[in-house]
N, C-alpha and C. Protein backbone atom coordinates (compact mmCIF):
# COMPACT_ATOMS: atom_id res chain seq x y z
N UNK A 1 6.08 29.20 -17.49
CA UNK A 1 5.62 29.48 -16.15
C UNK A 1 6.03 28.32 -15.25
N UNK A 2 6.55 28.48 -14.12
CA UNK A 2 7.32 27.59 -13.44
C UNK A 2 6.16 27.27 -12.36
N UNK A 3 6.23 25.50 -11.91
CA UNK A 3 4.85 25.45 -11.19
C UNK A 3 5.65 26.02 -9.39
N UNK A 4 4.44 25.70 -8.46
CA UNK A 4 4.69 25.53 -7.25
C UNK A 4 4.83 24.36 -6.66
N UNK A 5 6.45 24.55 -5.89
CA UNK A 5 6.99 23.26 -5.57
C UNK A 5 5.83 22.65 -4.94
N UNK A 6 5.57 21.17 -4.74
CA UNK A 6 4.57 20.80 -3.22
C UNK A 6 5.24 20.50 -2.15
N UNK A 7 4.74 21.33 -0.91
CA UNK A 7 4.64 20.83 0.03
C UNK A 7 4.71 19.53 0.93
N UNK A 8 5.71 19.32 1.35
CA UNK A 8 5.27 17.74 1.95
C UNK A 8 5.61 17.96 3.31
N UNK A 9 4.73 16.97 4.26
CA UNK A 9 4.70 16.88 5.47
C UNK A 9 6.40 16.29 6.28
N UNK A 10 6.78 16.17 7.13
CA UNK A 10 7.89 15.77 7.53
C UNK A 10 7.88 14.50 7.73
N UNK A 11 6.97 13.78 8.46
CA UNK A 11 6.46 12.73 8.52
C UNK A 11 6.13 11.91 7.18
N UNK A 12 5.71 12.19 6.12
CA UNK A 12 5.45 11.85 4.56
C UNK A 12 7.32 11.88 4.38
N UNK A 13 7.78 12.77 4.70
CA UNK A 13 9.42 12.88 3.79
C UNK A 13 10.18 11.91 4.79
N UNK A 14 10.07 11.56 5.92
CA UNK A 14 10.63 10.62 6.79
C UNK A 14 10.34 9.17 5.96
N UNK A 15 9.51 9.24 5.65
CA UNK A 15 8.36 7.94 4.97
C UNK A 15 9.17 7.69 3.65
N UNK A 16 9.43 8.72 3.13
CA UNK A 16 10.30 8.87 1.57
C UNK A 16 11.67 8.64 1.62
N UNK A 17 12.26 9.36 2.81
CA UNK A 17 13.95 9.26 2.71
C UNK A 17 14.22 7.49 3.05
N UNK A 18 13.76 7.38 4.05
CA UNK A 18 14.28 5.63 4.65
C UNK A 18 12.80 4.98 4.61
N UNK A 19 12.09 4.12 3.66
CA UNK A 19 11.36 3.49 3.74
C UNK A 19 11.15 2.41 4.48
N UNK A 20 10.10 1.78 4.34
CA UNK A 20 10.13 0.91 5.93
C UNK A 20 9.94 -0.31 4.95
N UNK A 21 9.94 -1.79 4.63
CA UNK A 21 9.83 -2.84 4.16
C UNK A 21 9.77 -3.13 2.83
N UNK A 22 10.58 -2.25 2.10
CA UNK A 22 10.26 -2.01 0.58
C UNK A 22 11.43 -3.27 0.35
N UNK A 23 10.84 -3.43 -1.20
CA UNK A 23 11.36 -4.68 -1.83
C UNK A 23 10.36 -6.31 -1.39
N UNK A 24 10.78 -7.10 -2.11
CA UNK A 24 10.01 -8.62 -2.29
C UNK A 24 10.71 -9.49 -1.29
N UNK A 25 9.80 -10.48 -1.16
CA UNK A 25 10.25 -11.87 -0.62
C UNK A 25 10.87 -12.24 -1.43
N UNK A 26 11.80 -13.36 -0.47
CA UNK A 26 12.72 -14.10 -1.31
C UNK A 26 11.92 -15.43 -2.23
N UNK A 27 12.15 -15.44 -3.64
CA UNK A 27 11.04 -16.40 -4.00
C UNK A 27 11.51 -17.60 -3.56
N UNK A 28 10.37 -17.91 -4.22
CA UNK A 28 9.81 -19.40 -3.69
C UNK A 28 8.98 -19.47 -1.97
N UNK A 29 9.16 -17.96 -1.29
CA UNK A 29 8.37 -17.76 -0.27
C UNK A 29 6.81 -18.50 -0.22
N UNK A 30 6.25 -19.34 0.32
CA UNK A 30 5.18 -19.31 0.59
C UNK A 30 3.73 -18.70 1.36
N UNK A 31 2.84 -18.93 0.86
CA UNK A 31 1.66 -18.42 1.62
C UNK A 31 2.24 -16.77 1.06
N UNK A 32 2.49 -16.04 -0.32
CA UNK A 32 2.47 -14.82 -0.51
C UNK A 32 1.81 -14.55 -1.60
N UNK A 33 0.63 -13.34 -1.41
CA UNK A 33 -0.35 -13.02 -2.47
C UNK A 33 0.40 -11.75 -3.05
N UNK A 34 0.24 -11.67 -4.08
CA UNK A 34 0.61 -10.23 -4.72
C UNK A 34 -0.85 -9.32 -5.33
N UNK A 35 -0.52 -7.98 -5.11
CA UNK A 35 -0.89 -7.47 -5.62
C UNK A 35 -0.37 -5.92 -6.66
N UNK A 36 -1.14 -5.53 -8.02
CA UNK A 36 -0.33 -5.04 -8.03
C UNK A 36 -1.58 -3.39 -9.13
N UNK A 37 -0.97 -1.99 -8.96
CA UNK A 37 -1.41 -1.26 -9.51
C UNK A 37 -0.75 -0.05 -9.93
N UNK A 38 -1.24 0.10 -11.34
CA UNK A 38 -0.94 1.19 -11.85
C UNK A 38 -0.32 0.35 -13.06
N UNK A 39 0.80 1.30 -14.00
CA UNK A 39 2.24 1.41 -14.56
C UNK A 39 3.26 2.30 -14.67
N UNK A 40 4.10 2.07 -14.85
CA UNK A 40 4.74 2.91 -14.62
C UNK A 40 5.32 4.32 -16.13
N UNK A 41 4.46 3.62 -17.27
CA UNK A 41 4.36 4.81 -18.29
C UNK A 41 3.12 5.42 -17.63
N UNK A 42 2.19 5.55 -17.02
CA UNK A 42 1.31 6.26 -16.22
C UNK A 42 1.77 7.14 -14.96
N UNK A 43 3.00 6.64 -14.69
CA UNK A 43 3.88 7.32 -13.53
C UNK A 43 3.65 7.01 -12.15
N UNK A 44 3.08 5.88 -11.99
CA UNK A 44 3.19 5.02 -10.91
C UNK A 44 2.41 3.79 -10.86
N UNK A 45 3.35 2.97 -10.45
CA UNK A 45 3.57 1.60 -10.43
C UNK A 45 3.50 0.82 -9.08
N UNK A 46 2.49 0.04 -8.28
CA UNK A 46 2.90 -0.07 -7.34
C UNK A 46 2.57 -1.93 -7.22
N UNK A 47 3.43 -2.67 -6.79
CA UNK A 47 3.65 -4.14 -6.22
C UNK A 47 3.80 -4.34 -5.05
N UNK A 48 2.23 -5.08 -4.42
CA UNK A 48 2.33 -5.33 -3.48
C UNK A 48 2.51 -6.86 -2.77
N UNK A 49 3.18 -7.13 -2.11
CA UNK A 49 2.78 -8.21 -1.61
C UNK A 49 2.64 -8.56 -0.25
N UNK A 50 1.55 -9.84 -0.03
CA UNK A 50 1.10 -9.92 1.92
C UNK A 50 1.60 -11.40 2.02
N UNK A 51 2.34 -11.74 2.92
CA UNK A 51 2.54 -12.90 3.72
C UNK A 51 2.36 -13.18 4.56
N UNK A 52 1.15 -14.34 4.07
CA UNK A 52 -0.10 -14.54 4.90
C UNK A 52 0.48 -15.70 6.30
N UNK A 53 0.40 -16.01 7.54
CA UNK A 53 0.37 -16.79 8.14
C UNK A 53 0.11 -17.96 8.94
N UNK A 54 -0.26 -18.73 9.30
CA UNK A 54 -0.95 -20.29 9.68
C UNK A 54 -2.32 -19.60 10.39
N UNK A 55 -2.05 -18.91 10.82
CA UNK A 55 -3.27 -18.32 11.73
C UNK A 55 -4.30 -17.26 11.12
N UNK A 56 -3.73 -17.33 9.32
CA UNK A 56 -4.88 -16.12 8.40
C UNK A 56 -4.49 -14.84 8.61
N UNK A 57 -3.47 -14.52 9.52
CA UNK A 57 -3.21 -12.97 9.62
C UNK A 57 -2.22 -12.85 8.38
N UNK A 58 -1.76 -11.23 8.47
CA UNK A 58 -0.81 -10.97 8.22
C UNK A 58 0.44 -10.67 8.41
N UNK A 59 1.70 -12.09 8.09
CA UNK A 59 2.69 -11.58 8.95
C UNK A 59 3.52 -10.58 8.65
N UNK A 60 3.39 -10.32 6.95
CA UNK A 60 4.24 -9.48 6.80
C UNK A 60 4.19 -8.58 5.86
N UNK A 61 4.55 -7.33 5.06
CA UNK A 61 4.25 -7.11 4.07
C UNK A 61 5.37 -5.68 2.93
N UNK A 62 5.87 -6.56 1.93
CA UNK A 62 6.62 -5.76 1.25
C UNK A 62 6.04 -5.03 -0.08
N UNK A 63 6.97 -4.35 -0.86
CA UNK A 63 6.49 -3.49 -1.55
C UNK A 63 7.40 -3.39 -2.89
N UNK A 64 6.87 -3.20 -3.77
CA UNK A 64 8.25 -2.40 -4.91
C UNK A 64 7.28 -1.34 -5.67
N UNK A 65 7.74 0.07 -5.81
CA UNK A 65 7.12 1.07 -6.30
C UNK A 65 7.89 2.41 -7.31
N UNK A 66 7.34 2.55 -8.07
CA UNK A 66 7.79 3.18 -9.02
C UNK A 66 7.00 4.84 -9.16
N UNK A 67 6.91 6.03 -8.01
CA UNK A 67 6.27 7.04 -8.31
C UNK A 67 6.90 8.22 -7.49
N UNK A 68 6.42 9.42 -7.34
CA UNK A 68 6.52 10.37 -6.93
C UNK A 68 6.99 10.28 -5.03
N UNK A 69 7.41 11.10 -4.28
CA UNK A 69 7.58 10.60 -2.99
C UNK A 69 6.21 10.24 -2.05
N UNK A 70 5.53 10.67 -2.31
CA UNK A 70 3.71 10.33 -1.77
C UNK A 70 3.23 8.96 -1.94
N UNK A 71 3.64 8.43 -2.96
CA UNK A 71 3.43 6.98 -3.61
C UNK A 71 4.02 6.19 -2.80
N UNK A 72 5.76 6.68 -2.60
CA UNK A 72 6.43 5.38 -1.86
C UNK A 72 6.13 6.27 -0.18
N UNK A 73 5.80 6.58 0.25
CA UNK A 73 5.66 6.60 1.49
C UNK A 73 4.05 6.38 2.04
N UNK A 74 3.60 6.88 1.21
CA UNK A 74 2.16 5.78 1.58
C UNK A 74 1.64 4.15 1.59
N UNK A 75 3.23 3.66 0.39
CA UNK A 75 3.17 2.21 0.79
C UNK A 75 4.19 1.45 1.94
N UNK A 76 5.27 2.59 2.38
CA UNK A 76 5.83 2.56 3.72
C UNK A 76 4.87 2.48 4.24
N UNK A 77 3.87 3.61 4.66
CA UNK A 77 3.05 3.52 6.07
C UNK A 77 2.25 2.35 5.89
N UNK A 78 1.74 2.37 4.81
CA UNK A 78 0.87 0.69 4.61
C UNK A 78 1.61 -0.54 5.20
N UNK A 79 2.48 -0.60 5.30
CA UNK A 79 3.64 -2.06 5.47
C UNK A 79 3.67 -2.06 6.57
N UNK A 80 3.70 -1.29 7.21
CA UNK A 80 4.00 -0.99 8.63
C UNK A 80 2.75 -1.38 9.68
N UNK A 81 1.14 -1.11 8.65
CA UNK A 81 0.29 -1.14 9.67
C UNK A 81 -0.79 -2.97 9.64
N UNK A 82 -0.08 -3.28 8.18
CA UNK A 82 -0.39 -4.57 8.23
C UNK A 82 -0.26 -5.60 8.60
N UNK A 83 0.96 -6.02 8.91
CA UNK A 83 1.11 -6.99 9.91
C UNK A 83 0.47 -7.11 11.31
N UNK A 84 0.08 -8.23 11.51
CA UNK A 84 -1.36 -8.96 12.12
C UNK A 84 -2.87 -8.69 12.26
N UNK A 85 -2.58 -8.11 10.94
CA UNK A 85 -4.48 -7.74 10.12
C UNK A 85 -4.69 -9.01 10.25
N UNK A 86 -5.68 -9.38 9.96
CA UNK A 86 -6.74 -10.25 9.37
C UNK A 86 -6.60 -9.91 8.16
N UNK A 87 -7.23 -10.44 7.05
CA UNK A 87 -7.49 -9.71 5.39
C UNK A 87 -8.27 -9.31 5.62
N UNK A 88 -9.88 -9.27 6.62
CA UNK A 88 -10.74 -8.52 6.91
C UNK A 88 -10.53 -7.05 6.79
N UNK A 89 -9.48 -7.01 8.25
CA UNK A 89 -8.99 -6.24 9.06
C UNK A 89 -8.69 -4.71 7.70
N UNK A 90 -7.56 -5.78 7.36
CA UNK A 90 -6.97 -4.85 5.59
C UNK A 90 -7.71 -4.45 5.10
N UNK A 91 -8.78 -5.17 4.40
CA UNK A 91 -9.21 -4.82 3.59
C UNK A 91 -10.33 -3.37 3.92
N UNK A 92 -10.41 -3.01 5.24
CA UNK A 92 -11.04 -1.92 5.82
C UNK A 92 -10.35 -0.63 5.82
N UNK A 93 -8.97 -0.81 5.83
CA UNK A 93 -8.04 0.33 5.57
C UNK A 93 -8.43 1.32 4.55
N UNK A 94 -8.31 2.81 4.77
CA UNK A 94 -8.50 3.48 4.05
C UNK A 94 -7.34 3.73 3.44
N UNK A 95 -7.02 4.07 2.13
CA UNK A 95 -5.90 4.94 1.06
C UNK A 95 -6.26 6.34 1.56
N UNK A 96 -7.33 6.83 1.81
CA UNK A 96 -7.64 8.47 1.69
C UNK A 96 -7.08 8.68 3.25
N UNK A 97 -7.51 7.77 4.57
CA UNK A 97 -6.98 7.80 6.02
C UNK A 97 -5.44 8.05 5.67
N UNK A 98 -5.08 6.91 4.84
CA UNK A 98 -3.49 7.04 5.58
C UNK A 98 -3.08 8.25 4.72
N UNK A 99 -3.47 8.97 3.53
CA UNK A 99 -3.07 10.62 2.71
C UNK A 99 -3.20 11.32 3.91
N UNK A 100 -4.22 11.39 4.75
CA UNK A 100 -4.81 12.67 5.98
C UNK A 100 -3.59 11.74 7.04
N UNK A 101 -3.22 11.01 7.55
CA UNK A 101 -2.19 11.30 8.34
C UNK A 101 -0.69 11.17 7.78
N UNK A 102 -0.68 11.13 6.22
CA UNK A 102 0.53 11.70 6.27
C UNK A 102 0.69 13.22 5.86
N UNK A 103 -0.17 13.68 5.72
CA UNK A 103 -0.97 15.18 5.41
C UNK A 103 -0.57 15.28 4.10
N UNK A 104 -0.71 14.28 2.78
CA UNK A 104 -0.70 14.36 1.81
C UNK A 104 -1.25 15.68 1.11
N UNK A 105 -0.61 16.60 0.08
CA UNK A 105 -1.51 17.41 -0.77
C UNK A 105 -2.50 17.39 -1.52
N UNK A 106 -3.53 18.00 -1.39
CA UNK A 106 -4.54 17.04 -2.14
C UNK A 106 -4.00 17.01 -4.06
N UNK A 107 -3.32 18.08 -4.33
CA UNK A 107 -2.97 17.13 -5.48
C UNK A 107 -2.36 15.57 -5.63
N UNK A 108 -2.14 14.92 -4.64
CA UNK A 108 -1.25 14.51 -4.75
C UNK A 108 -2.31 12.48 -4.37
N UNK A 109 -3.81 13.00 -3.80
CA UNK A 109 -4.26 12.34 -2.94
C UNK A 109 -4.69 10.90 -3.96
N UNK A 110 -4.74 11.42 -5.14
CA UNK A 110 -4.91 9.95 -6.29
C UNK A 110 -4.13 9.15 -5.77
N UNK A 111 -2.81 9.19 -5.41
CA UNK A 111 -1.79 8.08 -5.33
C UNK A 111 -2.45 7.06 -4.00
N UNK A 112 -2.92 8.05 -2.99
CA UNK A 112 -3.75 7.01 -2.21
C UNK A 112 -4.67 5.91 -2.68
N UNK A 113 -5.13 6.24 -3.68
CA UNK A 113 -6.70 5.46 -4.31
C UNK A 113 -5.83 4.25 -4.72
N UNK A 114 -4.76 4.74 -5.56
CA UNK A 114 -4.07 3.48 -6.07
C UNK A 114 -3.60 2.46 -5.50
N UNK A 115 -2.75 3.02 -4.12
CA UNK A 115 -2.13 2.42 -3.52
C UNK A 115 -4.09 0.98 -2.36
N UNK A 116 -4.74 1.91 -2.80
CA UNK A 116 -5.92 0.86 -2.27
C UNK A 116 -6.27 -0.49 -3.16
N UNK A 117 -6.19 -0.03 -4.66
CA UNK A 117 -6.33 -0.76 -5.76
C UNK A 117 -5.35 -2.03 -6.00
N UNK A 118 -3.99 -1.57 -5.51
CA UNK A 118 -2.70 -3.02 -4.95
C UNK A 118 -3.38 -3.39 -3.81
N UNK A 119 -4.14 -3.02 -2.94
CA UNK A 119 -4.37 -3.45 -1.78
C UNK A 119 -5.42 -4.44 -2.07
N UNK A 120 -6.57 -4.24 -2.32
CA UNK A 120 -7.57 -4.93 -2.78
C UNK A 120 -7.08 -6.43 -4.04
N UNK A 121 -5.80 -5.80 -4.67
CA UNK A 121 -5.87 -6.84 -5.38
C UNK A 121 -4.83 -7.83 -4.70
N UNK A 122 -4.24 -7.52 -3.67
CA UNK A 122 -3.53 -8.19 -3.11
C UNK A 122 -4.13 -9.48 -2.54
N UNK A 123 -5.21 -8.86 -1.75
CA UNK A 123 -6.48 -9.35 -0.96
C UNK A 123 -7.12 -10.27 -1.69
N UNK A 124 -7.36 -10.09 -3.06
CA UNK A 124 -7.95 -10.79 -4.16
C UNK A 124 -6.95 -11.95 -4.07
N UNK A 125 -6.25 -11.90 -4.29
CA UNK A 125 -5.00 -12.88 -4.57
C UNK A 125 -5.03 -13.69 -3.16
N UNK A 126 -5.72 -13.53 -2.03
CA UNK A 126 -5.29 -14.50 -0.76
C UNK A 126 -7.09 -15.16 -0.88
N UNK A 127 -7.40 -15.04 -1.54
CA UNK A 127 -8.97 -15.59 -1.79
C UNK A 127 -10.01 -14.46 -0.91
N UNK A 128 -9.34 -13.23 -1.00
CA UNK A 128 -10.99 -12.38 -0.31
C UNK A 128 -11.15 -11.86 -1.50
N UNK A 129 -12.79 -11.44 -1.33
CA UNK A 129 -13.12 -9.85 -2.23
C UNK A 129 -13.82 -8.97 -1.60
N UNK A 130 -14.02 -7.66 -2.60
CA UNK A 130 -14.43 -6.69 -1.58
C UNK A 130 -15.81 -7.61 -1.16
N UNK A 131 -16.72 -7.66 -1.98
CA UNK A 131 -18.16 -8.69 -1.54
C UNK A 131 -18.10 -9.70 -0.52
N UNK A 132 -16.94 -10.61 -0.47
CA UNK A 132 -16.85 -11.47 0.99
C UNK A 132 -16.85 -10.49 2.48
N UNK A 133 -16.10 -9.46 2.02
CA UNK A 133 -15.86 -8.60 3.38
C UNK A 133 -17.11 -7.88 3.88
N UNK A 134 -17.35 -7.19 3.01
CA UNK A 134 -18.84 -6.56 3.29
C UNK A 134 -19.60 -7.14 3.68
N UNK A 135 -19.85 -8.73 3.55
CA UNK A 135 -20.87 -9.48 3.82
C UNK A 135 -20.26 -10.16 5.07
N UNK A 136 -19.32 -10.37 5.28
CA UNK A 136 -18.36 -10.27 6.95
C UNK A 136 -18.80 -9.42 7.91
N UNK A 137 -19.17 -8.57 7.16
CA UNK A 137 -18.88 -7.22 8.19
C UNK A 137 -20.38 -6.94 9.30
């Protein structure tokens, strides 16, 4: 029995064909936290990293990912909206927000959760946690 193709939004497949900041800093970069989730015998893999700036924001932020087209275009749109967060700021971002504007399928909406789980541990890695933020907030 053959499944049904999914659906993807145009905006999600724009996100997929030409990604927006994918790939790493050049090492030895400073002030860069990584984060990272999944594997990729699980079928997605995602590496994140934030480069943080003198002023605590975020100046910048790349990616390397290993999944389905939903995976890498939800960490496109992520890259895109982080630069000059705060880690506060970030760490408020929803995974499930950015699935609903790229009109993700809901089969498909796990990859959001994950892509929160690099996020958070990214965040971890620049000295926040979720508990500092909440208690920020």
């Amino acid at each position: 029995m053959a499944r049904d193709p999914i659906e993807y939004s145009e905006v999600l497949l724009a996100h997929f064909r030409a990604p927006r900041n994918a790939g790493s800093f050049p090492a030895g970069t400073t002030d860069v936290s990584v984060g990272t989730a999944g594997s990729c015998r699980q079928g997605r893999e995602i590496r994140l990293e934030l480069k943080l700036g003198s002023d605590g924001r975020i100046e910048a932020c790349r990616y390397r990912v290993y999944g389905c087209p939903a995976t890498v275009a939800l960490c496109s749109v992520l890259s895109t909206k982080l630069p000059g967060l705060t880690p506060d700021e970030a760490g408020q971002l929803s995974g499930l927000a950015l699935a609903e504007e790229l009109q993700l399928p809901a089969p498909k909406r796990d990859a959001a959760l994950l892509l929160e789980d690099a996020l958070k541990a990214a965040l971890a890695g620049a000295g926040y946690t979720m508990t500092e933020r909440r208690e920020r907030a």
